[in-house]
Protein backbone atom coordinates (compact mmCIF):
# COMPACT_ATOMS: atom_id res chain seq x y z
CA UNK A 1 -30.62 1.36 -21.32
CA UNK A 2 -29.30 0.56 -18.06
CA UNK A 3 -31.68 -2.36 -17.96
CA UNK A 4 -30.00 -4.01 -21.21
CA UNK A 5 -26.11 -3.37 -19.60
CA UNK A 6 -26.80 -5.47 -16.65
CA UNK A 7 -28.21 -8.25 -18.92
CA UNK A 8 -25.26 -8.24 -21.25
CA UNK A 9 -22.76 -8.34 -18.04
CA UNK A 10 -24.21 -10.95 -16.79
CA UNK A 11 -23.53 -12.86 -19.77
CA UNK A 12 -20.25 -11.57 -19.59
CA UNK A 13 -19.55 -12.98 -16.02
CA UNK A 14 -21.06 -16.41 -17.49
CA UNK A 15 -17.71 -16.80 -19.59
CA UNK A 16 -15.75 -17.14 -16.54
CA UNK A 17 -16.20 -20.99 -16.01
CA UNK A 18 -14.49 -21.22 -19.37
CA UNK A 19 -11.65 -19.28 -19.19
CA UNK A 20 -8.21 -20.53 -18.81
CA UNK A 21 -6.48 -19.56 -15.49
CA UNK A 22 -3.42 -18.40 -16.08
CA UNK A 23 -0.76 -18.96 -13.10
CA UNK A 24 1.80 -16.32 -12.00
CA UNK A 25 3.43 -18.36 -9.88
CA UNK A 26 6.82 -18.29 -12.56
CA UNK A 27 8.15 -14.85 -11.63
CA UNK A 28 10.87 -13.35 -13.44
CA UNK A 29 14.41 -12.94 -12.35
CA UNK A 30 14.98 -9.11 -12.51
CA UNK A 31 18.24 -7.62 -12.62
CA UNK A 32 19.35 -4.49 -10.14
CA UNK A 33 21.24 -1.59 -11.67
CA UNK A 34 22.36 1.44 -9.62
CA UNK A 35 20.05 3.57 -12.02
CA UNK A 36 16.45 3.19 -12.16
CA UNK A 37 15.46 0.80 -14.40
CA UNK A 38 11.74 -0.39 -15.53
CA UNK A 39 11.17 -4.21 -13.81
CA UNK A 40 9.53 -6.71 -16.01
CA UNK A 41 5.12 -7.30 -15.24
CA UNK A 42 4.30 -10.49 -14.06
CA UNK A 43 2.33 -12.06 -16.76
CA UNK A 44 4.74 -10.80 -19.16
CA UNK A 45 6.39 -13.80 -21.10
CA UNK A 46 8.18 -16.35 -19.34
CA UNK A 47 9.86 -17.84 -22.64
CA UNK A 48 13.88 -17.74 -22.98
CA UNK A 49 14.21 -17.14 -26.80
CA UNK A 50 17.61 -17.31 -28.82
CA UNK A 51 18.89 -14.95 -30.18
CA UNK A 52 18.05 -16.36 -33.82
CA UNK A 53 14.32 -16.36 -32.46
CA UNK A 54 14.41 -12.83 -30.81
CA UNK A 55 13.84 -10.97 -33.72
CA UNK A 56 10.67 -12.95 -34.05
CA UNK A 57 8.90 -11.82 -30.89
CA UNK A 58 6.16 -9.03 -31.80
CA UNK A 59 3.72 -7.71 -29.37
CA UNK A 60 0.12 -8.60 -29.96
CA UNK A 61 -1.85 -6.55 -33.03
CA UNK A 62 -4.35 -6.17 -30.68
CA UNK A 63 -2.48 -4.10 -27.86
CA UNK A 64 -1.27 -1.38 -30.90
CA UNK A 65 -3.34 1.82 -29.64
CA UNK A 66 -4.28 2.86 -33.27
CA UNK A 67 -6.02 -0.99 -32.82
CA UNK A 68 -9.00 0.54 -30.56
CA UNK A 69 -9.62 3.48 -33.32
CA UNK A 70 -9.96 1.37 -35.76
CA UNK A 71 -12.49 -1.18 -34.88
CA UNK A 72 -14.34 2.57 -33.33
CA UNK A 73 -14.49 3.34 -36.63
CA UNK A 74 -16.08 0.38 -38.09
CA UNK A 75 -18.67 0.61 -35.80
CA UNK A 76 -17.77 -2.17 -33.47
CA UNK A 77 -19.30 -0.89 -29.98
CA UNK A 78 -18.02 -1.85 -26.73
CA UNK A 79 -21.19 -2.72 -25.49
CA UNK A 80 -24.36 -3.70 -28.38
CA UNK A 81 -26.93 -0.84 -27.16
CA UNK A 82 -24.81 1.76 -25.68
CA UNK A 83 -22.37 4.76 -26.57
CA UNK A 84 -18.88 3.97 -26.49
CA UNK A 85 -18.78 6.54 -23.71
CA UNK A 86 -21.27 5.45 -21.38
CA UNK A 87 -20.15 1.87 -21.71
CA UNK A 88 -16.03 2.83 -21.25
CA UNK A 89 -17.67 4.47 -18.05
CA UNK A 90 -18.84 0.84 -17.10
CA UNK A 91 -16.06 -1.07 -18.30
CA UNK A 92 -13.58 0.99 -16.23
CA UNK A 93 -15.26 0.06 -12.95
CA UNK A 94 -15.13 -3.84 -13.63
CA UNK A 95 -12.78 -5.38 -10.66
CA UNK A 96 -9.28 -6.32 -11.15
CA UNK A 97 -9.52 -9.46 -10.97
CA UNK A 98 -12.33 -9.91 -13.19
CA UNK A 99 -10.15 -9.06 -16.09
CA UNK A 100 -8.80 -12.03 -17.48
CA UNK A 101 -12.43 -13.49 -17.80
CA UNK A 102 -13.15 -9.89 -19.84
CA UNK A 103 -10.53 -10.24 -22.24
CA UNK A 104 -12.24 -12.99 -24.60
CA UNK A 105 -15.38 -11.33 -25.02
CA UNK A 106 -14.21 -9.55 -27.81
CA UNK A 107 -11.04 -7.91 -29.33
CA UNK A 108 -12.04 -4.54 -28.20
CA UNK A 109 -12.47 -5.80 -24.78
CA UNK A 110 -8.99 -7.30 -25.17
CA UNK A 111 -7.46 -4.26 -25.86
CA UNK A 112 -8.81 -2.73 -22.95
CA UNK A 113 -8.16 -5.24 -20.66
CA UNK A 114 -5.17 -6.83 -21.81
CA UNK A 115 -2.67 -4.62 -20.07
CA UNK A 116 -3.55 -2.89 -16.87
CA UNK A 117 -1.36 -0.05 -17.13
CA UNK A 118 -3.72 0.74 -20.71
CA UNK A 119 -6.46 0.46 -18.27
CA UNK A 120 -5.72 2.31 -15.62
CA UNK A 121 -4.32 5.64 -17.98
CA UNK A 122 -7.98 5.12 -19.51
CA UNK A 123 -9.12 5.38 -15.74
CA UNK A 124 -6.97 9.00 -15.30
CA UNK A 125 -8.31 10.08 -18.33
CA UNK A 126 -11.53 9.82 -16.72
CA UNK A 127 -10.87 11.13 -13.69
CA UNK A 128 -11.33 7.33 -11.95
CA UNK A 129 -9.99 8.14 -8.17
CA UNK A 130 -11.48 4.59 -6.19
CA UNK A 131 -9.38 3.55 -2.93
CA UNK A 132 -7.25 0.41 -3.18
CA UNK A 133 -6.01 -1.05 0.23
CA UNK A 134 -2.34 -2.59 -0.79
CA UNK A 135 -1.47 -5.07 1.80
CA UNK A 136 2.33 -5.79 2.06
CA UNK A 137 1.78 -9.75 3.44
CA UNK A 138 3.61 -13.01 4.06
CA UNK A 139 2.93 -16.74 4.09
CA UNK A 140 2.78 -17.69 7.56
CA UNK A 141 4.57 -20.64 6.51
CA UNK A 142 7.34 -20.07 4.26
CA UNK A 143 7.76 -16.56 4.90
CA UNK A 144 7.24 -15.84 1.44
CA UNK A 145 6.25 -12.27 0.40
CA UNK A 146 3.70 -10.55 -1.83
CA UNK A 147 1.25 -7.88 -2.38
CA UNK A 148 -2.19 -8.21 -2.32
CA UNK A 149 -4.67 -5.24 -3.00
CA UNK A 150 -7.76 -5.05 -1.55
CA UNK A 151 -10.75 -3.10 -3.82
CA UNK A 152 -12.65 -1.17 -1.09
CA UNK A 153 -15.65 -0.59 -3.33
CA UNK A 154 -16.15 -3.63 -5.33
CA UNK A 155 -14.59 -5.60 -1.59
CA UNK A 156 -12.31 -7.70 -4.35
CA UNK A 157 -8.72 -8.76 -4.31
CA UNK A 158 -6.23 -9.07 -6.48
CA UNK A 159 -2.69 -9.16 -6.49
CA UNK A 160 0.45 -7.27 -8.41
CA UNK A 161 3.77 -7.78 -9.80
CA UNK A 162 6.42 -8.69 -7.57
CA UNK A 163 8.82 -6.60 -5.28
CA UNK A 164 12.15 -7.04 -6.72
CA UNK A 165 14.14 -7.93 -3.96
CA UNK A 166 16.79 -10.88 -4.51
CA UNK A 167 17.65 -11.49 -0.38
CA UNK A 168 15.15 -13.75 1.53
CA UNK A 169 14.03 -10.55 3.49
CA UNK A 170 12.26 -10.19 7.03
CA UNK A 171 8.98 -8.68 6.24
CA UNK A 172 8.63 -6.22 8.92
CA UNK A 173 11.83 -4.56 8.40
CA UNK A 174 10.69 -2.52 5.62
CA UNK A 175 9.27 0.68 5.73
CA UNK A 176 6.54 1.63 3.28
CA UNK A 177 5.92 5.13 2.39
CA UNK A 178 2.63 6.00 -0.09
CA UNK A 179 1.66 9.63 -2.01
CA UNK A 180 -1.88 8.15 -2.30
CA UNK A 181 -3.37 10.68 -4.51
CA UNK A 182 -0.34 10.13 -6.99
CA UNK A 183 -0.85 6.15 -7.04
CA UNK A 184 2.36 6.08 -6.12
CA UNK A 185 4.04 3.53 -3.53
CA UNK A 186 7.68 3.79 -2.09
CA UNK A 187 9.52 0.31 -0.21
CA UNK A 188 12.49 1.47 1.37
CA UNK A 189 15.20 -0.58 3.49
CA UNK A 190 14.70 -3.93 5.16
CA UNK A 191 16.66 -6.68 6.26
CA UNK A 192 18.33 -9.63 5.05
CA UNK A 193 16.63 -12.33 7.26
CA UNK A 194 19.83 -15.03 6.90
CA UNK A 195 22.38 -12.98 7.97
CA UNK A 196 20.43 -10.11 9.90
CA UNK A 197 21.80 -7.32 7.16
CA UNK A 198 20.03 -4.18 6.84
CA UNK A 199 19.24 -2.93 3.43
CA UNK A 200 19.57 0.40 1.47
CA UNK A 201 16.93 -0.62 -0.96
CA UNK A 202 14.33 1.49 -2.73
CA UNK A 203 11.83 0.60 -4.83
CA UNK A 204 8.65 2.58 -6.21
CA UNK A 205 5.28 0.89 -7.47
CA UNK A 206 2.88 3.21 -9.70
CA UNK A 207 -0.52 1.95 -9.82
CA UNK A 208 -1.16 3.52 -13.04
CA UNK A 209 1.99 1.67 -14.82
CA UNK A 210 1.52 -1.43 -12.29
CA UNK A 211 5.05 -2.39 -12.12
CA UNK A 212 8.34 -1.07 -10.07
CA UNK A 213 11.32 0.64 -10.83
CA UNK A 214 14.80 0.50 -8.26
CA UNK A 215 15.09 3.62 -7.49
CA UNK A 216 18.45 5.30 -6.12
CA UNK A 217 20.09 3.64 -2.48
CA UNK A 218 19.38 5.20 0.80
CA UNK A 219 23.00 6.79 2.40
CA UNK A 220 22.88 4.38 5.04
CA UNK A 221 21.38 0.91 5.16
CA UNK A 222 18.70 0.61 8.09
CA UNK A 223 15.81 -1.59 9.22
CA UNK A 224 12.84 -1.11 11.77
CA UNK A 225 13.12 2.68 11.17
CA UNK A 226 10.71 5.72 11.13
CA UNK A 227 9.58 7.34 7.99
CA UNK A 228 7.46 9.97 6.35
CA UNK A 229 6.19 12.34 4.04
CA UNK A 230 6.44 16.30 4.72
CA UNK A 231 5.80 18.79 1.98
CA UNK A 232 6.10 15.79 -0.35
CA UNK A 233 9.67 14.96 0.50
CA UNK A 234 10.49 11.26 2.43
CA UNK A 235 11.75 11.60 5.71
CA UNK A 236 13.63 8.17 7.29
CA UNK A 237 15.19 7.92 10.87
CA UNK A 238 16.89 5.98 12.60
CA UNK A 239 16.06 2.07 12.58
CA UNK A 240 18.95 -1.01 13.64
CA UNK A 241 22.09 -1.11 10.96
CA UNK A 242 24.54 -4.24 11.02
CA UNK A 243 24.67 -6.04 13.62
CA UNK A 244 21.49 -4.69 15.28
CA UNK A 245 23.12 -1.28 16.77
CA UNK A 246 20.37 1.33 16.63
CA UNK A 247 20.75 4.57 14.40
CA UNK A 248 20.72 8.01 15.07
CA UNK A 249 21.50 9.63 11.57
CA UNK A 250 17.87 10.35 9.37
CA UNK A 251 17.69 11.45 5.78
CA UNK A 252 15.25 12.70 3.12
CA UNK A 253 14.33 11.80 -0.40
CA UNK A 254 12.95 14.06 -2.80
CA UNK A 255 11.02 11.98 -5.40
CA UNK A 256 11.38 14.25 -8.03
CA UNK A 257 15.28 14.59 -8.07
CA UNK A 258 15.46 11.28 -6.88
CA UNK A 259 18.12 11.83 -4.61
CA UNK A 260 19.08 11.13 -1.00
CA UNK A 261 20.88 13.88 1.62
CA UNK A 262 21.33 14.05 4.97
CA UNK A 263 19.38 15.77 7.66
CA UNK A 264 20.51 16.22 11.31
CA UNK A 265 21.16 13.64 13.50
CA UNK A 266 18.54 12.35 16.05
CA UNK A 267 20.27 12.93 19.33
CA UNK A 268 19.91 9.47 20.49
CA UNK A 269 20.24 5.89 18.53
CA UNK A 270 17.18 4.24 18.67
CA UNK A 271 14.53 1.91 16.45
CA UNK A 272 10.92 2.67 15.39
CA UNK A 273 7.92 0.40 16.42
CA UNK A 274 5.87 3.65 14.85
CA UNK A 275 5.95 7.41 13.30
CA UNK A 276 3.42 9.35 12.22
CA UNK A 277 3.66 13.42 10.66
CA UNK A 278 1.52 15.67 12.40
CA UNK A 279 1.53 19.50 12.22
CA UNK A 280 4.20 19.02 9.56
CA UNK A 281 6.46 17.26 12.12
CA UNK A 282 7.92 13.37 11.99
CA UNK A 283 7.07 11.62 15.26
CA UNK A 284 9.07 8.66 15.76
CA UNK A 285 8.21 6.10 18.88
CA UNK A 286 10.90 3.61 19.71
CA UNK A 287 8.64 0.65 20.40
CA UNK A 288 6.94 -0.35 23.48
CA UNK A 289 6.57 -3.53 25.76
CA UNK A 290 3.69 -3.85 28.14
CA UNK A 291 3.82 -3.23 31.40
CA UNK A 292 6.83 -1.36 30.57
CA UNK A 293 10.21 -2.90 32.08
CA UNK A 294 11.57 0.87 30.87
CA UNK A 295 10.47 4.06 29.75
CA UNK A 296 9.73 4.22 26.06
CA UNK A 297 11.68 7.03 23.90
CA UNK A 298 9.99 9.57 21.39
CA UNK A 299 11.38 11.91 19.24
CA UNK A 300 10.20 15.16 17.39
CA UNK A 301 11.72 16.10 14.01
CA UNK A 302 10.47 19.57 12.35
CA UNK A 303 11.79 19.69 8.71
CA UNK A 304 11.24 23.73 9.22
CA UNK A 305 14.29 23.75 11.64
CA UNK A 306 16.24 20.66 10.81
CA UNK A 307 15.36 20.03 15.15
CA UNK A 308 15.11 16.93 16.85
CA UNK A 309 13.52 17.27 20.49
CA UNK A 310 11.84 14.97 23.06
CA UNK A 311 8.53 13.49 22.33
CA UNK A 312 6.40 14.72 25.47
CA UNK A 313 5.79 12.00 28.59
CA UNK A 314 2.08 11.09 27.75
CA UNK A 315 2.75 10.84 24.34
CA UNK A 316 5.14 8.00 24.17
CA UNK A 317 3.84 6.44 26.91
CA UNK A 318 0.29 6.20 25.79
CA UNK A 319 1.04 5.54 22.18
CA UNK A 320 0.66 1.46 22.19
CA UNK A 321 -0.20 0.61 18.94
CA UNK A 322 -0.43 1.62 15.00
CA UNK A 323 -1.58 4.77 14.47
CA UNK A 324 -3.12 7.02 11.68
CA UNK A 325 -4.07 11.19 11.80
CA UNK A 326 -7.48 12.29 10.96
CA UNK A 327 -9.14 15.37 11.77
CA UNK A 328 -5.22 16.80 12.77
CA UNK A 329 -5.45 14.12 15.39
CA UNK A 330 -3.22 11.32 16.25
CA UNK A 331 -5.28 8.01 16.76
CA UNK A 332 -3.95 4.78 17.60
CA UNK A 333 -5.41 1.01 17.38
CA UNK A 334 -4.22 0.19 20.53
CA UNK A 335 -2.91 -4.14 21.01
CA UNK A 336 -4.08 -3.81 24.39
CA UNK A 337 -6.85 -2.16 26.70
CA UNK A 338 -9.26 -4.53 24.53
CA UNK A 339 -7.69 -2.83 21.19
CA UNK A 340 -9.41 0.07 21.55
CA UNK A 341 -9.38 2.74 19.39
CA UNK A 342 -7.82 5.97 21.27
CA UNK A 343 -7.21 9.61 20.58
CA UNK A 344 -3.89 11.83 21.50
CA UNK A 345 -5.30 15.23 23.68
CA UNK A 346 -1.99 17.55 22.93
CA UNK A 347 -3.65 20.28 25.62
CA UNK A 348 -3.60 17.37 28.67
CA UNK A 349 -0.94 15.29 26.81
CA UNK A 350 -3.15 12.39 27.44
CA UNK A 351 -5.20 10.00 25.83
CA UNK A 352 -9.07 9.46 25.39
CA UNK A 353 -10.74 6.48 24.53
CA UNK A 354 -13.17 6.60 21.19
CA UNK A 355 -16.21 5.86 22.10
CA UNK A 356 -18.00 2.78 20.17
CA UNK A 357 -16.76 -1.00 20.27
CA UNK A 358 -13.34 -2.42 20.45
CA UNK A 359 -11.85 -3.69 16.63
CA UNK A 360 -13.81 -6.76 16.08
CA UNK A 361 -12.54 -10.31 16.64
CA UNK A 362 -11.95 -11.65 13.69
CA UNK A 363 -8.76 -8.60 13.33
CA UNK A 364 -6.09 -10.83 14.90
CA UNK A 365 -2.71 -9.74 15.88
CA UNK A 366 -0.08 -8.33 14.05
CA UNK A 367 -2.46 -6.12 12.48
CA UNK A 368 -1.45 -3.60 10.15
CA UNK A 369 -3.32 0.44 10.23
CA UNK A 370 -4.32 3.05 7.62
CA UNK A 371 -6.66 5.56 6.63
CA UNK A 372 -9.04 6.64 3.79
CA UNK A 373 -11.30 10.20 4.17
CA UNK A 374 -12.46 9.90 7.73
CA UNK A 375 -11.72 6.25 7.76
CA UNK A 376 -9.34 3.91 9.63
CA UNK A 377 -8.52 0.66 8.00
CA UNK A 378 -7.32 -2.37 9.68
CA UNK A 379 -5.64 -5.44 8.08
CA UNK A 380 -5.64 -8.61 10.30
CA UNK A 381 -3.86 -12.03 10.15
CA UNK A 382 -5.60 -13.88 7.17
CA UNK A 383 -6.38 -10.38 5.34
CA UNK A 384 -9.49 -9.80 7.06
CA UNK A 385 -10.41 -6.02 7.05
CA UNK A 386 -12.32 -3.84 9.36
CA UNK A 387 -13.14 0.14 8.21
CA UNK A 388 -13.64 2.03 11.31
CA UNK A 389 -16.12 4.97 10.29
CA UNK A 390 -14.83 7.83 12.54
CA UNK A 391 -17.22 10.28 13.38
CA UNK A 392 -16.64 13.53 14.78
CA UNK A 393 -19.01 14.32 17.86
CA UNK A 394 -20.94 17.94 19.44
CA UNK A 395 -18.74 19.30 21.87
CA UNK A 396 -19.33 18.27 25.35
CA UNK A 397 -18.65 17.91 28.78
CA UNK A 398 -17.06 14.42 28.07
CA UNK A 399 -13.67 14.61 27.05
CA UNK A 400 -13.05 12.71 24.09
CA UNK A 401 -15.11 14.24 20.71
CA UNK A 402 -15.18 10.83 18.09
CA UNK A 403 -16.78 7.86 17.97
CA UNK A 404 -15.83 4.82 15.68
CA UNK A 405 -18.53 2.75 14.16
CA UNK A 406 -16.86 -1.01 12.78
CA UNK A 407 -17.32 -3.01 10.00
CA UNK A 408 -15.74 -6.15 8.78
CA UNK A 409 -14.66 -7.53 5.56
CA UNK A 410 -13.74 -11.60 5.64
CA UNK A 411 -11.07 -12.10 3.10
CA UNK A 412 -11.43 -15.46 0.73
CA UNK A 413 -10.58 -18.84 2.17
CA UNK A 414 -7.11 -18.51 -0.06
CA UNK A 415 -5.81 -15.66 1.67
CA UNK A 416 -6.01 -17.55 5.18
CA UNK A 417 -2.15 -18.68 5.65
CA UNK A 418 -1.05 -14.80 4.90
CA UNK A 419 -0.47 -12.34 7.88
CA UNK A 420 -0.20 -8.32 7.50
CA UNK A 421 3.51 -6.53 7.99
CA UNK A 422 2.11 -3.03 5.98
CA UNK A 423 -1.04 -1.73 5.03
CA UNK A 424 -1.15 1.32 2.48
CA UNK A 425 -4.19 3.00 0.45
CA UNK A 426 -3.75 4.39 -2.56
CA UNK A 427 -6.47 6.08 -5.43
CA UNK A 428 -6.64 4.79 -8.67
């Protein structure tokens, strides 16, 4: 049986010489409400239409969900040779970007391919829960900005609607905060790169109804700040407001209410290179320059108090890079000491070295860090991507208990002129 599926997708992947490539590059103009409000899919229609012609639009026959139990019904399989079960259970694992080629095959096909949030509720139905790297990126060039999601298990790429964001934006302001078991993807603040004007935007992507919705304003407008998720609330702090004075107030979202309060003040006004939550706490570095011409800052936030205290000496002083917790630990892809991959020793304060090689070569700086199961993922300039496998070793005499093994994923020749400000996985 299995035999006969492989010969009918290959046929199917022989189609894709002949298939009309459709180009996204005419995004539509969306319009910002203080409410949340649904933001129009890329690939949706482009057309301005009268009014004496809007009456006339109608959605395709073939999107109309009763469409797929009818043609089930008159016997129409998905795949010749196979239950409509098993060969759903294929379908749903084709690659993203594969999909446009899959849509002429048939009309069934079409209806299952034709939208992706219809595909990806088909893929919760089934339980579907495959990692997707989303890779907040700009041109090197034009500083233009877009998302581009990386497949870990098919290694494919593909991109998805755009952020709505009218200003002509610095991408590394922004702080990007993920639920990934939920699908769900939160952009918060920024900057307006032509005047220097920190934003109070938010804006939440959900993989399984690819498209985002403006979600209610932060109190305060900030940039280059900390952020967080506790007990599945957001936590922000602190970050550079107009002008480029440095915050001390923080605040928390809670997703479900959708609404923004206060929490106390930080004690000191300072930006965030990095944060991380570990032990249920927000740790928030102020940014580091090497050798240091002054000593960094930290600062400790524990939800359970509504406390800010110092970060401890070794801490903020060894923490030189992006980090990511696994095991409980706090790890961090160092940019210097060869970028090797380190490990935070709370009993010493200190840090260890992993053992195993430094990230490879082709990760170039700015890279951007996350983490899947025991996994750290890197994102380098050009969208290449190394998974660090992170072991966990025997006790020992030697101090430091992991080891990282490296591999590397080359992104596609097309991808070259983009460079890495956020890095985010999500299941789908």
């Amino acid at each position: 049986m299995f035999f006969s599926l492989s010969i009918s997708l290959k046929k199917i992947w022989r189609l894709e010489e002949g298939v009309v490539q459709f180009s996204s590059r005419n995004m539509q103009r969306v319009r910002v409400s203080s409410h949340q409000a649904p933001v129009q899919r890329l690939g949706d229609s482009q057309m301005t239409l009268s009014p004496k012609f809007r009456l006339g639009a109608k959605q395709s026959d073939l999107l109309d969900p009763s469409f797929e139990l009818e043609m089930w019904r008159k016997g129409e399989p998905l795949i010749p040779g196979l239950p409509d079960d098993v060969a759903l259970n294929c379908l749903l694992r084709v690659p993203v970007d594969n999909h446009i080629n899959c849509r002429v095959v048939c009309k069934r096909w079409y209806s299952l391919f034709a939208t992706k949030d219809r595909f990806f509720s088909r893929r919760k139905e089934l339980g579907f829960h495959d990692p997707w790297l989303f890779v907040f990126a700009f041109h090197k060039t034009s500083g233009k900005i877009q998302w581009k999601v990386f497949d870990l298990k098919s290694s494919s790429w593909h991109t998805i609607p755009t952020m709505p964001c009218k200003e002509k934006v610095c991408p590394h302001g922004f702080r990007c905060i993920c639920f990934p078991h939920d699908g769900v993807l939160y952009v918060c603040g920024g900057v307006a790169s032509d005047v220097d004007c920190p934003l109070n935007l938010v804006v939440k992507y959900e993989v399984q109804r690819n498209r985002w919705t403006i979600m209610k304003k932060m109190i305060t407008a900030r940039s280059f700040f900390a952020s967080g998720v506790i007990d599945g609330m957001i936590y922000v702090a602190g970050g550079n407001s107009t002008h480029l004075f440095e915050l001390d107030s923080a605040e928390v979202l809670d997703p479900n209410k959708g609404i923004w309060c206060p929490v106390a003040n930080m004690g000191t006004n300072m930006a965030s290179y990095d944060s991380a939550v570990l032990n249920g706490k927000l740790l928030v570095t102020e940014g580091w320059f090497w050798p240091f011409y002054v000593v960094p800052r930290g600062q400790i936030y524990d939800p359970q108090t509504d406390n800010w205290e110092n970060m401890a000496s070794g801490l903020r002083e060894g923490w030189t890079g992006s980090s990511v917790v696994l095991y409980g630990q706090l790890f961090v892809v160092s940019e210097h000491e060869r970028t090797k991959l380190k490990v935070y020793d709370p009993e010493t304060d200190s840090w260890d070295t992993v053992e195993g090689l430094p990230l490879p070569e082709q990760i170039c700086k700015p890279f951007s860090v996350d983490c899947c199961d025991n996994r750290i993922v890197v994102v380098g300039r050009n969208l290449h991507v190394a998974v660090g496998h992170i072991k966990s070793l025997q006790p020992s005499m030697k101090r430091c208990s992991f080891a990282v093994y490296w591999q590397v994923v080359d992104a596609p020749e097309s991808l070259s002129d983009f460079t890495p400000s956020s890095a985010q996985v999500l299941f789908a």
